[in-house]
C-alpha atoms as a PDB file:
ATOM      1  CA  UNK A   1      17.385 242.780 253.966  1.00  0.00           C
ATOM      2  CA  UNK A   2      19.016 245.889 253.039  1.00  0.00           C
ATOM      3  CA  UNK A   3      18.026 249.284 254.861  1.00  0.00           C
ATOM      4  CA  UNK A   4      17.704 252.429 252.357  1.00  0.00           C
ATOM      5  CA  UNK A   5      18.251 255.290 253.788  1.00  0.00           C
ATOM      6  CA  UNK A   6      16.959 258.592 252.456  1.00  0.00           C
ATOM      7  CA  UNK A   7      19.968 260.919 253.190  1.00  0.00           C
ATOM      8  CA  UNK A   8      22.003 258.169 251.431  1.00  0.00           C
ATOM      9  CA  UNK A   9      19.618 258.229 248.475  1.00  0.00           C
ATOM     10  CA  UNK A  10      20.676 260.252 245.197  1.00  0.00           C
ATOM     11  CA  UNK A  11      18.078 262.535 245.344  1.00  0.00           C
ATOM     12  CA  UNK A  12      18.625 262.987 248.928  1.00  0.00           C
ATOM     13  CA  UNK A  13      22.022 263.973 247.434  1.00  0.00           C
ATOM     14  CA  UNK A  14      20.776 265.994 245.000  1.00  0.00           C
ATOM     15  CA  UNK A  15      18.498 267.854 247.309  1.00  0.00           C
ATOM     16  CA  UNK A  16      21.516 268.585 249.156  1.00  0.00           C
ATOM     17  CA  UNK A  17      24.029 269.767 246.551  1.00  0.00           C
ATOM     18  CA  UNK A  18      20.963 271.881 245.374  1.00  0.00           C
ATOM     19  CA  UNK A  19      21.220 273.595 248.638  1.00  0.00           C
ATOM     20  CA  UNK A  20      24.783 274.401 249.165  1.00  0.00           C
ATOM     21  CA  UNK A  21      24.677 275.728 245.832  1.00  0.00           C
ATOM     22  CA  UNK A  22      21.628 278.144 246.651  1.00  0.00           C
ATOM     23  CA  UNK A  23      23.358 279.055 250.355  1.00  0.00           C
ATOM     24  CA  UNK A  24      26.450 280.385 248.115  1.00  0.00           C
ATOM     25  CA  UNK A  25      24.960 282.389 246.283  1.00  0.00           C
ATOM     26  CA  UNK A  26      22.690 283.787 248.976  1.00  0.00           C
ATOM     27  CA  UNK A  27      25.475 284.469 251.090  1.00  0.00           C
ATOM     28  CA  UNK A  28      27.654 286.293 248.297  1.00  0.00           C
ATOM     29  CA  UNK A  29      24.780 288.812 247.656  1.00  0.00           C
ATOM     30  CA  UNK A  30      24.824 289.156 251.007  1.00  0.00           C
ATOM     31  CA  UNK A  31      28.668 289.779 251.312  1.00  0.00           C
ATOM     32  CA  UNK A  32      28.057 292.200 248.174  1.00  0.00           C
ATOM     33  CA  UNK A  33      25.063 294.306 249.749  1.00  0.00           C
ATOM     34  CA  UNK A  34      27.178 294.557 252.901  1.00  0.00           C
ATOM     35  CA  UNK A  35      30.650 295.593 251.120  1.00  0.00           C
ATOM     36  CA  UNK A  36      28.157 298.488 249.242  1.00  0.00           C
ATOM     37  CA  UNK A  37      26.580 299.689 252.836  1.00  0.00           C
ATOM     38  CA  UNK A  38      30.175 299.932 253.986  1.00  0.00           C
ATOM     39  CA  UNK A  39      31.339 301.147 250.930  1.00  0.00           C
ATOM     40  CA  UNK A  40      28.731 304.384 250.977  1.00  0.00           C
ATOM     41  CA  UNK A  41      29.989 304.955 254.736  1.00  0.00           C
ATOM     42  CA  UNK A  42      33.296 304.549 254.187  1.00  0.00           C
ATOM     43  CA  UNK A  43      33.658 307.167 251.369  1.00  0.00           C
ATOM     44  CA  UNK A  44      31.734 309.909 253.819  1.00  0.00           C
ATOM     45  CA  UNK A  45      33.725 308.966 256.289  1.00  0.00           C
ATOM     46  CA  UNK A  46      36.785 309.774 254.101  1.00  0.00           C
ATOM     47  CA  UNK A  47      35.611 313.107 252.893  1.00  0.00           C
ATOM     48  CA  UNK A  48      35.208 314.271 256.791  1.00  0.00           C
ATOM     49  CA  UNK A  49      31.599 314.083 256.567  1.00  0.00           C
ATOM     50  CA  UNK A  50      29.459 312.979 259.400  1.00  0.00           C
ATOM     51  CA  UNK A  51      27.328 310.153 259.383  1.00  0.00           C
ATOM     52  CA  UNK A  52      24.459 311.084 262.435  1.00  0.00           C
ATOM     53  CA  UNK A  53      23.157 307.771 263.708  1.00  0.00           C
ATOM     54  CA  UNK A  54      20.065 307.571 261.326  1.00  0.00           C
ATOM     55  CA  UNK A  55      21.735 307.783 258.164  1.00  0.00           C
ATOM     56  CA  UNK A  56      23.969 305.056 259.409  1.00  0.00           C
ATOM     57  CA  UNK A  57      20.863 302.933 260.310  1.00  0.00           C
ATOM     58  CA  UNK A  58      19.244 303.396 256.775  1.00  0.00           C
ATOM     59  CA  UNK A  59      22.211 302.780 254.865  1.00  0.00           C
ATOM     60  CA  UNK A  60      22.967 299.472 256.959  1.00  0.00           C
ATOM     61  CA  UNK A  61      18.833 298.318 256.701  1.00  0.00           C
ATOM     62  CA  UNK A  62      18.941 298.647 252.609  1.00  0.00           C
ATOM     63  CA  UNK A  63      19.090 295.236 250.529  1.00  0.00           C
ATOM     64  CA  UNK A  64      18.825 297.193 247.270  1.00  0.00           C
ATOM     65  CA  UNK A  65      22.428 296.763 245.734  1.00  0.00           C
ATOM     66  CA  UNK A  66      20.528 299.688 242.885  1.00  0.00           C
ATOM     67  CA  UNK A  67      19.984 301.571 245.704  1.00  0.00           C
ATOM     68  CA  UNK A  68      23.487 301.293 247.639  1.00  0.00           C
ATOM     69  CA  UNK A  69      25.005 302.074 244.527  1.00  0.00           C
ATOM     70  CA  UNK A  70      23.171 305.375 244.040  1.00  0.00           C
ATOM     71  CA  UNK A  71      24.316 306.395 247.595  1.00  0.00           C
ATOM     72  CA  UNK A  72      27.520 305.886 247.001  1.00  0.00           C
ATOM     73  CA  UNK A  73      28.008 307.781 244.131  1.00  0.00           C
ATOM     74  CA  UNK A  74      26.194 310.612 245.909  1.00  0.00           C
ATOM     75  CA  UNK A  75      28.227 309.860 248.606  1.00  0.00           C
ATOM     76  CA  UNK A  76      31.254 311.120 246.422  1.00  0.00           C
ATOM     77  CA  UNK A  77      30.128 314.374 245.920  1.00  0.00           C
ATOM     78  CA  UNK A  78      27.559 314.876 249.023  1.00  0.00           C
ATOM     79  CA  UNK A  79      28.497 317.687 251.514  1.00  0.00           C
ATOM     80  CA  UNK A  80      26.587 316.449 254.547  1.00  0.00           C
ATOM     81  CA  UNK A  81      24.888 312.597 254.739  1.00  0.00           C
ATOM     82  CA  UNK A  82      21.124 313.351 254.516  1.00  0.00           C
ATOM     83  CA  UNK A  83      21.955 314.403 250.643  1.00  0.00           C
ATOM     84  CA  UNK A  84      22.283 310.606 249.979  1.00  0.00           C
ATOM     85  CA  UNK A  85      18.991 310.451 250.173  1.00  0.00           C
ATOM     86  CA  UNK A  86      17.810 313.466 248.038  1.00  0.00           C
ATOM     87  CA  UNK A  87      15.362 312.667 245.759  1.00  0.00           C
ATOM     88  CA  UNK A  88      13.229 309.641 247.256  1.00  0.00           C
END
């Protein structure tokens, strides 16, 4: 008698495949939101500004790729770090 066993079975397979597939992609939004949050610091950092401790923590908590975009292109023409966040 021969022994099935599930992980062996296609859909098993399937199941599997399904989930690498949905781990990429999860983990390259994830590498996109974080190049945006460094992205935002990195261009106050190169204009001089400084980034105080809570501005660093907001910009690091946000998910919202609309968002992180926003801030950094206020970022390019802020002149201190809370005016990323003019407007909310």
């Amino acid at each position: 008698m021969a022994i099935q066993y599930f992980w062996r079975h296609p859909l098993a397979e399937q199941v599997r495949e399904e989930g690498r597939k949905e781990g990429l992609a999860q983990r390259r939004e994830e590498g996109r939101i974080q190049s945006w949050r460094e992205g935002v610091l990195s261009i106050l950092r190169w204009r001089g500004i400084l980034v105080p401790d809570a501005v660093r923590d907001r910009v690091n908590a946000s998910t919202d790729l609309d968002q992180l975009e926003t801030w950094a292109q206020r970022a390019v023409h802020a002149t201190n770090a809370g005016e990323l966040f003019v407007e909310e």
